[in-house]
Protein backbone atom coordinates (compact mmCIF):
# COMPACT_ATOMS: atom_id res chain seq x y z
CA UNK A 1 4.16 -101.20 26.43
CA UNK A 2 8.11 -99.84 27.60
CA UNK A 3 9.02 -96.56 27.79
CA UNK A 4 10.67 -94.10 29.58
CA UNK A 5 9.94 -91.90 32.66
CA UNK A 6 8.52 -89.08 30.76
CA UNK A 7 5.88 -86.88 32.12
CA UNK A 8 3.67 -87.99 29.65
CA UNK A 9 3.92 -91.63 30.23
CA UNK A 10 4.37 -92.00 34.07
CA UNK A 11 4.09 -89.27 37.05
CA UNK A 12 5.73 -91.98 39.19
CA UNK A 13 8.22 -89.43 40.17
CA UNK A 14 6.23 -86.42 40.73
CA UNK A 15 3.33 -87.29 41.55
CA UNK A 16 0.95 -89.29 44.10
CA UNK A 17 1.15 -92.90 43.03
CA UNK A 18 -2.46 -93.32 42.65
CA UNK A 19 -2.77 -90.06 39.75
CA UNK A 20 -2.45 -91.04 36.75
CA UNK A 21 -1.93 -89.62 33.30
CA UNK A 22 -4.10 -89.77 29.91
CA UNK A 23 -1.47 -92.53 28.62
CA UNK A 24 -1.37 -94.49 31.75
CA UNK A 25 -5.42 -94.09 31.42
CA UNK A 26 -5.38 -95.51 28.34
CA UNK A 27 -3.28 -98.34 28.90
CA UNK A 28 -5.14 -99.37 31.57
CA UNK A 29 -8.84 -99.07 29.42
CA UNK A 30 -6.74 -101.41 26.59
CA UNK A 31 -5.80 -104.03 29.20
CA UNK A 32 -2.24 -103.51 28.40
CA UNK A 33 1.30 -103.59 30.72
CA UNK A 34 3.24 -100.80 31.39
CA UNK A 35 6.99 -100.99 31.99
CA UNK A 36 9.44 -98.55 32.25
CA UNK A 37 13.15 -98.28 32.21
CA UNK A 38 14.76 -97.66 34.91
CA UNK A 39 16.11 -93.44 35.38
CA UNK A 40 18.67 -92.26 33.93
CA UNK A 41 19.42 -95.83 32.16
CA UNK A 42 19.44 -94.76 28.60
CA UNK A 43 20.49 -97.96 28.01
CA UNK A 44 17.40 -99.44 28.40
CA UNK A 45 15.48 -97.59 25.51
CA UNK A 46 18.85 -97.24 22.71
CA UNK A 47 16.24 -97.98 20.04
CA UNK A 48 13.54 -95.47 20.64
CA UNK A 49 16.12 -92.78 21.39
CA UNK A 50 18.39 -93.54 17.91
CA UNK A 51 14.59 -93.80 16.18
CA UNK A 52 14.05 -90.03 18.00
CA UNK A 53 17.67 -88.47 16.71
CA UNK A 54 17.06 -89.69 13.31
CA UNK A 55 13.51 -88.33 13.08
CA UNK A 56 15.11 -84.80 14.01
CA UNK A 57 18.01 -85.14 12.30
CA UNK A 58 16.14 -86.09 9.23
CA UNK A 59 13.12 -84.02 9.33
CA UNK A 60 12.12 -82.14 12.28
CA UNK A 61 15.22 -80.05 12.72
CA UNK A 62 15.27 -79.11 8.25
CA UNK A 63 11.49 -77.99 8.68
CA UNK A 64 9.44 -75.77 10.37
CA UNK A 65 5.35 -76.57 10.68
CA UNK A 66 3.02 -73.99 9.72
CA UNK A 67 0.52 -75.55 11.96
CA UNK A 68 -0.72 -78.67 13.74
CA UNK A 69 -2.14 -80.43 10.49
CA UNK A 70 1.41 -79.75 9.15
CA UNK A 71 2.88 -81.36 12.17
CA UNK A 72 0.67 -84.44 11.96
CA UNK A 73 0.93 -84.91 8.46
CA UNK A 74 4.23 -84.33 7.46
CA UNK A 75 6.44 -87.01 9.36
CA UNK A 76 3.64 -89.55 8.18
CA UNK A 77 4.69 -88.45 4.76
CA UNK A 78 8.51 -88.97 5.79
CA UNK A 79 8.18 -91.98 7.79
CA UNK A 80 6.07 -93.52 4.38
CA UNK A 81 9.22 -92.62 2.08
CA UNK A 82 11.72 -93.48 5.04
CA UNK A 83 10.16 -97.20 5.43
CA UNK A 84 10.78 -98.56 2.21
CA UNK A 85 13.89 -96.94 0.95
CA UNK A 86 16.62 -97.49 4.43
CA UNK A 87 18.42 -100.02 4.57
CA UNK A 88 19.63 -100.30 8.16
CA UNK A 89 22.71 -102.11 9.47
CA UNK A 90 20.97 -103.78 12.59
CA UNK A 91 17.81 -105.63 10.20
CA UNK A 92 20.96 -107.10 7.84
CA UNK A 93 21.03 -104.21 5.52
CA UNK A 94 17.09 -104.49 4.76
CA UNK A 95 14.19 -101.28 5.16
CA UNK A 96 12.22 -101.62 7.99
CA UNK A 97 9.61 -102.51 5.81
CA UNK A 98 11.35 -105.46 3.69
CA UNK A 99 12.06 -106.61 7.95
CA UNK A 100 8.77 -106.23 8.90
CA UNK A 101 6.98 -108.14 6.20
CA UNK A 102 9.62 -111.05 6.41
CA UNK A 103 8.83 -111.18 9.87
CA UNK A 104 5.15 -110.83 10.16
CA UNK A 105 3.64 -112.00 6.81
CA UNK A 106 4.35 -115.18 7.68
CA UNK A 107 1.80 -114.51 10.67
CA UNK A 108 -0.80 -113.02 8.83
């Protein structure tokens, strides 16, 4: 598992090495590795962090959640209309789901 040096994923930086958080927790209990990218190396996580402006440019900054059921369900609903109908430039102009199944039905 990669991500970034947020709170929520790593108190590496603030914290006693030995505390960890409810995701590192769970990582561990799944038998999982944990990597991170290095500070201020944006770099490193481009994907996730064009994924996260086109989630609020698309949906979280048009809408405003009348509560946490809203907040769960909502971007499922987008993210189950977004899937099939973008074409994206990086997966040679197919939808993330058309990418996905030519890549992993074959492993099915």
């Amino acid at each position: 598992m990669w991500t970034d040096n947020a709170f929520v994923f790593t108190m590496r930086l603030s914290a006693p090495p030995e505390r960890k958080t409810a995701f590192q927790r769970r990582i561990i209990d799944l038998d999982l590795l944990h990597g991170t990218s290095q500070p201020g190396g944006p770099r490193q996580n481009a994907f996730i962090e064009r994924s996260n402006r086109t989630d609020n440019e698309e949906l979280f900054d048009l809408m405003r959640f009348e509560d946490s059921e809203s907040r769960r369900y909502y971007p499922r609903l987008w993210e189950d209309d977004y899937n099939p109908r973008r074409p994206h430039q990086g997966r040679g102009m197919r939808t993330p789901l058309e990418a996905y199944l030519a890549e992993y039905r074959s492993q099915a």
